[in-house]
C-alpha atoms as a PDB file:
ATOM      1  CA  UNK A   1      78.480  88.334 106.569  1.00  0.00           C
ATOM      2  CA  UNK A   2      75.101  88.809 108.271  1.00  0.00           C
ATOM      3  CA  UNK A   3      71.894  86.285 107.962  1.00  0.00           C
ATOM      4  CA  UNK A   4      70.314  88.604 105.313  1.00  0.00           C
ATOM      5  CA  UNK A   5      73.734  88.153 102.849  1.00  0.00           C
ATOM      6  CA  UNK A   6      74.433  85.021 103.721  1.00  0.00           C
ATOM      7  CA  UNK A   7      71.176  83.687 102.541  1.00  0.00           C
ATOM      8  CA  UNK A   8      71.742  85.656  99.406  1.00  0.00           C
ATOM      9  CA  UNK A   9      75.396  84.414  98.484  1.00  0.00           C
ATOM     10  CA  UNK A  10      74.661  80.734  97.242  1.00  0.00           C
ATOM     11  CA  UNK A  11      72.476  82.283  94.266  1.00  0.00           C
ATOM     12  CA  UNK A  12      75.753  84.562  93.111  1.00  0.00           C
ATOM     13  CA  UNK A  13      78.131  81.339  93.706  1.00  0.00           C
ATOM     14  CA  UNK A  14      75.401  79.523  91.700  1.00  0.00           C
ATOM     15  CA  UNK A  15      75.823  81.777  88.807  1.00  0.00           C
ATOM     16  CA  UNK A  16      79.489  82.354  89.361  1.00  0.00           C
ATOM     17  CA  UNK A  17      80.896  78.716  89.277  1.00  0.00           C
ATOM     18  CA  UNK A  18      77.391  76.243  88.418  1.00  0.00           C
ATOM     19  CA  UNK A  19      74.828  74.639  91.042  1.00  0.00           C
ATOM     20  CA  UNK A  20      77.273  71.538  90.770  1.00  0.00           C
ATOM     21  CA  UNK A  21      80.111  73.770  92.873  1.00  0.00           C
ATOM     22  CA  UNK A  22      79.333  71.974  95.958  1.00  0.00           C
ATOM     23  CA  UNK A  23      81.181  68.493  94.598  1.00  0.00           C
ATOM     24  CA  UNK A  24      84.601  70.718  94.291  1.00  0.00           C
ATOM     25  CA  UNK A  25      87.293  69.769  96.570  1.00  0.00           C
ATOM     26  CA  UNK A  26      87.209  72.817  98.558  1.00  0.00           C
ATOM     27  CA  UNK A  27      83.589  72.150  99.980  1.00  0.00           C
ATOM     28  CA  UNK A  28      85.749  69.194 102.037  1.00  0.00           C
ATOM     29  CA  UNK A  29      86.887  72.432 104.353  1.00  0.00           C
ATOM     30  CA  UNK A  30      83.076  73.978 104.211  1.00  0.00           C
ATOM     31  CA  UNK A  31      81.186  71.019 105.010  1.00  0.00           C
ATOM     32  CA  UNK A  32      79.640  71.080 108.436  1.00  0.00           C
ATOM     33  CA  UNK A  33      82.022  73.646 109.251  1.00  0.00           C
ATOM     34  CA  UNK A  34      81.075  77.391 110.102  1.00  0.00           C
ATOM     35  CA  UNK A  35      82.862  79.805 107.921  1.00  0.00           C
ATOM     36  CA  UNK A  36      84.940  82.860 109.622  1.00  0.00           C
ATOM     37  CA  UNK A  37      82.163  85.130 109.834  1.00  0.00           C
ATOM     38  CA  UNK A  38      84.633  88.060 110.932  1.00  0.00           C
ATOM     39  CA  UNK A  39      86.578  87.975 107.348  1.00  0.00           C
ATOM     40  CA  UNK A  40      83.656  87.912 105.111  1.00  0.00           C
ATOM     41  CA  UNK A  41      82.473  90.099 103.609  1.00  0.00           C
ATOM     42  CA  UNK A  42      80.012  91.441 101.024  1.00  0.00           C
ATOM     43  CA  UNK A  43      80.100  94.352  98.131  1.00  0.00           C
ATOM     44  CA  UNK A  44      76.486  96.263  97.313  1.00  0.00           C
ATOM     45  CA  UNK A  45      75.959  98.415  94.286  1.00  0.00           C
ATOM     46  CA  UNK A  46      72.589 100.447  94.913  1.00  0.00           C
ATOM     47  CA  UNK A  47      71.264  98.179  97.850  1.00  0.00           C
ATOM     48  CA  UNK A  48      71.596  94.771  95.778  1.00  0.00           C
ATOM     49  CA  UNK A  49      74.197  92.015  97.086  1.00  0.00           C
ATOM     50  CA  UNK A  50      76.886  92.232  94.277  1.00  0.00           C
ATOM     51  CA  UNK A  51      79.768  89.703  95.597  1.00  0.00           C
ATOM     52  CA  UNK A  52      81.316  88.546  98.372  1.00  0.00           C
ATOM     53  CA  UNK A  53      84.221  86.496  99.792  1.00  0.00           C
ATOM     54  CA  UNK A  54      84.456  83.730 102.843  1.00  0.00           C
ATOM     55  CA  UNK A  55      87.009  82.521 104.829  1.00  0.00           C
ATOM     56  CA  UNK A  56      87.224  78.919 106.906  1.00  0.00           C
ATOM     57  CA  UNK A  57      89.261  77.526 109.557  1.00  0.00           C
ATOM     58  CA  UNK A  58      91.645  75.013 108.661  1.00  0.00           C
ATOM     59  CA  UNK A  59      95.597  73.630 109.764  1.00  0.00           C
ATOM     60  CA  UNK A  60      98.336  72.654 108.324  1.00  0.00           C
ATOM     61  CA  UNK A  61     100.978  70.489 110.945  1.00  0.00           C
ATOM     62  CA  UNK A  62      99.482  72.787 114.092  1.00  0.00           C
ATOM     63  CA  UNK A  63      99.686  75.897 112.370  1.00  0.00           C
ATOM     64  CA  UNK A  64      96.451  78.431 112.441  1.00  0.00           C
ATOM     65  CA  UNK A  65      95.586  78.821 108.913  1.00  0.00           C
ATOM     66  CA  UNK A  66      92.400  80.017 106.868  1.00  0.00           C
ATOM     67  CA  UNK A  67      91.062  78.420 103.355  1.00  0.00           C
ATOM     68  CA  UNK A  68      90.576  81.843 101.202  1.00  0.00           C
ATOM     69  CA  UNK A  69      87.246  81.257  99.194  1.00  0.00           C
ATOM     70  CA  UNK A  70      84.700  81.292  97.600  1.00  0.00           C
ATOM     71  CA  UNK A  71      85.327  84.595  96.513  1.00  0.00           C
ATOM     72  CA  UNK A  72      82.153  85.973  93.814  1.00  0.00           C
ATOM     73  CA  UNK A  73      81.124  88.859  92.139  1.00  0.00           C
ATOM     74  CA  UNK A  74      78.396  88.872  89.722  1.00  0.00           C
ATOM     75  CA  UNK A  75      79.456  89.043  86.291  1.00  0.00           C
ATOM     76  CA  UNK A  76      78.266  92.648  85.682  1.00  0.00           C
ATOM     77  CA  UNK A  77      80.044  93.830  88.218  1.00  0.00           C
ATOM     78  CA  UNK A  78      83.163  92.166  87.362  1.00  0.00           C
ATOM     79  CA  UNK A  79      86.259  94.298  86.411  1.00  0.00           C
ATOM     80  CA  UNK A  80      85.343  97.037  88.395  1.00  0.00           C
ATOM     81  CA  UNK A  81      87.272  96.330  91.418  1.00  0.00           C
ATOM     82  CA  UNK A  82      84.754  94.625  94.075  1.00  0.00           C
ATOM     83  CA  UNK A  83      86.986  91.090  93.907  1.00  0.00           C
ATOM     84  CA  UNK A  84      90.433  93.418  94.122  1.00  0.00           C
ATOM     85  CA  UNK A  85      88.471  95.284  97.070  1.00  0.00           C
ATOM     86  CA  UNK A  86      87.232  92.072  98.577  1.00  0.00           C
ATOM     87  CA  UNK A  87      89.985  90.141  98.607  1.00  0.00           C
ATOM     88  CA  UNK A  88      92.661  92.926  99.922  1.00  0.00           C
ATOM     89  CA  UNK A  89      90.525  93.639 103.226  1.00  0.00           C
ATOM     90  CA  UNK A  90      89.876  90.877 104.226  1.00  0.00           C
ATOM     91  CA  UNK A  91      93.990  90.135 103.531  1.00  0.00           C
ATOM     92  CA  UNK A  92      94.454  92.834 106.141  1.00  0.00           C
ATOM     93  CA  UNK A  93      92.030  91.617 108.497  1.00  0.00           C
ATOM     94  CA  UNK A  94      93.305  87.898 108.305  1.00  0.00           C
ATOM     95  CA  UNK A  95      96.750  89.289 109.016  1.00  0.00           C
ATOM     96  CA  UNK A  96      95.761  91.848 111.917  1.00  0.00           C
ATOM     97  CA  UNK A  97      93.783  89.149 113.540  1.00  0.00           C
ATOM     98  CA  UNK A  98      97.449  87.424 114.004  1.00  0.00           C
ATOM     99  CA  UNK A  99      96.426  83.839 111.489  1.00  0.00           C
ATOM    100  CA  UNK A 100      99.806  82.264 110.424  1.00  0.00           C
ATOM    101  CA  UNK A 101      98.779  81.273 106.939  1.00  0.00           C
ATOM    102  CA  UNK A 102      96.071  81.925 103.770  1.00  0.00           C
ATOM    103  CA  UNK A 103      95.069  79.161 101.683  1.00  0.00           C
ATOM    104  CA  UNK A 104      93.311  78.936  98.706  1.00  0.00           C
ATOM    105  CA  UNK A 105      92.342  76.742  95.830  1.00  0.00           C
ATOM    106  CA  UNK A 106      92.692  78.984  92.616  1.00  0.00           C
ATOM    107  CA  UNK A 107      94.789  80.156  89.247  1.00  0.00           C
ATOM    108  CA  UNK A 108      97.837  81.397  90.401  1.00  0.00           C
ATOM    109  CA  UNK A 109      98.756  83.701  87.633  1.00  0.00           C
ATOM    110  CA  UNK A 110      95.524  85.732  89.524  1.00  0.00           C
ATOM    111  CA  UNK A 111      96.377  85.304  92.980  1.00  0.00           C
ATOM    112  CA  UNK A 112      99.757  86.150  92.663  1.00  0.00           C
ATOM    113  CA  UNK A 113      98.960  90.033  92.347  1.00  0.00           C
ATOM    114  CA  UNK A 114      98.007  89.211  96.371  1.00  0.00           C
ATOM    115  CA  UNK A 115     101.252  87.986  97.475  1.00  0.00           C
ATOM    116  CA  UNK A 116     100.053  84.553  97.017  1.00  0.00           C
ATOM    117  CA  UNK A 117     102.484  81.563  95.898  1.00  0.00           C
ATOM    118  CA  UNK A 118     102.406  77.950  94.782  1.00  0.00           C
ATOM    119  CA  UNK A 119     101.713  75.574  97.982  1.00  0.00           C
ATOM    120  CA  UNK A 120     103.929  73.582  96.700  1.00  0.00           C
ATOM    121  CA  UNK A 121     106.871  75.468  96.741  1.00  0.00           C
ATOM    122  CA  UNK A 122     106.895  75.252 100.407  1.00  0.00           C
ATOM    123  CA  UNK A 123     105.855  71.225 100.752  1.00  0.00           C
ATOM    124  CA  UNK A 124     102.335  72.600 101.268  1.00  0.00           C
ATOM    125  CA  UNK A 125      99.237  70.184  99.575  1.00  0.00           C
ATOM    126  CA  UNK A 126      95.482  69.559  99.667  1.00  0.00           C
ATOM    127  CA  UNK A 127      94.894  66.116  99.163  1.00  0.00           C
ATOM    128  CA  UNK A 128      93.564  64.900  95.924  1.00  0.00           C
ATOM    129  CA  UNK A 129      93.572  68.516  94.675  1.00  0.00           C
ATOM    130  CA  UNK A 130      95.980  69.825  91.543  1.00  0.00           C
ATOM    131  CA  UNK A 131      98.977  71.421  93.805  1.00  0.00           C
ATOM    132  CA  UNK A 132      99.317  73.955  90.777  1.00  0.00           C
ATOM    133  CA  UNK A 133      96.025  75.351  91.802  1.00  0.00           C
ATOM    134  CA  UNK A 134      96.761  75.189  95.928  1.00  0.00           C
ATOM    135  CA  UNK A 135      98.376  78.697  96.515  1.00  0.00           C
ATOM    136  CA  UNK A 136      99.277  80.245 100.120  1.00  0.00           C
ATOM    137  CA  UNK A 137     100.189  83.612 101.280  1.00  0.00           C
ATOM    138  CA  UNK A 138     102.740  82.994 104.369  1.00  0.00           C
ATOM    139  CA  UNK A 139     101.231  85.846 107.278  1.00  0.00           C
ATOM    140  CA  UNK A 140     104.134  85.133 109.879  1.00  0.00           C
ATOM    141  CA  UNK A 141     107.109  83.016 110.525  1.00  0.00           C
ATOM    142  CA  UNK A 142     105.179  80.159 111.184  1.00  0.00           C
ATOM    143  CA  UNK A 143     102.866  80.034 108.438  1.00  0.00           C
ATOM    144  CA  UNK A 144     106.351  80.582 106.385  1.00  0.00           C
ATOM    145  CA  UNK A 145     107.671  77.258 107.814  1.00  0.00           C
ATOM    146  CA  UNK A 146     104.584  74.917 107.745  1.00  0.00           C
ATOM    147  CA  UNK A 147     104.270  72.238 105.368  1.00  0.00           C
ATOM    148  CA  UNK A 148     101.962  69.368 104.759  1.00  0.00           C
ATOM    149  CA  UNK A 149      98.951  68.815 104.331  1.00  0.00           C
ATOM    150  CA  UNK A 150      96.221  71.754 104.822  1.00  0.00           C
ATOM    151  CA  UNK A 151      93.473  69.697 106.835  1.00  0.00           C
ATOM    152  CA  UNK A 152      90.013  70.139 107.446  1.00  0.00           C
ATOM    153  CA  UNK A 153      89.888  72.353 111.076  1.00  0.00           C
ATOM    154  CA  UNK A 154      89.450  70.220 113.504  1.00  0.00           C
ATOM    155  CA  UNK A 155      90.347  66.933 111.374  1.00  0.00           C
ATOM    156  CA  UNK A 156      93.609  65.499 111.613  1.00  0.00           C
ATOM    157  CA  UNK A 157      94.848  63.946 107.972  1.00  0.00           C
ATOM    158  CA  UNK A 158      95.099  60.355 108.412  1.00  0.00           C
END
């Protein structure tokens, strides 16, 4: 996401999920912490910022691991296949860059059309979070043998 877009994206997550967003659990993994500028990306619709998804570093017991989200689109662009578009790119570039595991914080009944299953299933949590809305998508052997807790990159849960 260049400077231009990423100045832009806080108004769509604004409208998306409310100016309070930032107290959400998931903001723990965003908070002082770059996101991974190489799997975000943006969607345009005649030269205007539409949506966009961002991806941060995070572990789980040693294992490389990425915290899928936010992911936005504006809601007149919705159900026209910018989120499906979004989110299955950067999928493949998450996996091609060799990451172990994809995390998210979201309703599974959506993410499952992704490959994505309940964290919990696989002794996977984020603490304080509801583990029905902590999904993962397992990218190699590793990431389909880690459980725990999904930390903060660069924090180690106490």
């Amino acid at each position: 996401m260049d400077a231009d877009n990423a100045s832009e994206f806080p108004a769509i997550l604004d409208i998306c999920f409310g100016t309070d967003r930032q107290s959400k659990i998931a903001y723990r993994f965003r908070d002082g912490v770059p996101p991974c500028d190489r799997f975000c990306l943006v969607a345009h619709a005649f030269g205007e910022l539409i949506g966009g998804i961002q991806y941060w570093p995070c572990r789980v017991n040693g294992v490389d691991a990425r915290l899928l989200g936010p992911i936005a689109v504006l809601p007149a662009w919705r159900g026209r296949g910018a989120a499906r578009a979004l989110v299955n790119q950067s999928l493949d570039m998450v996996a091609e860059a060799g990451v172990d595991l994809v995390v998210l914080i979201g309703d599974a009944a959506l993410y499952r059309q992704y490959g994505f299953i309940p964290a919990s299933a696989q002794g996977l949590f984020i603490a304080d979070e509801n583990p029905e809305r902590v999904q993962i998508r397992p990218l190699t052997p590793a990431g389909a043998a880690a459980s725990g807790e999904v930390a903060v990159a660069g924090k180690v849960p106490a």
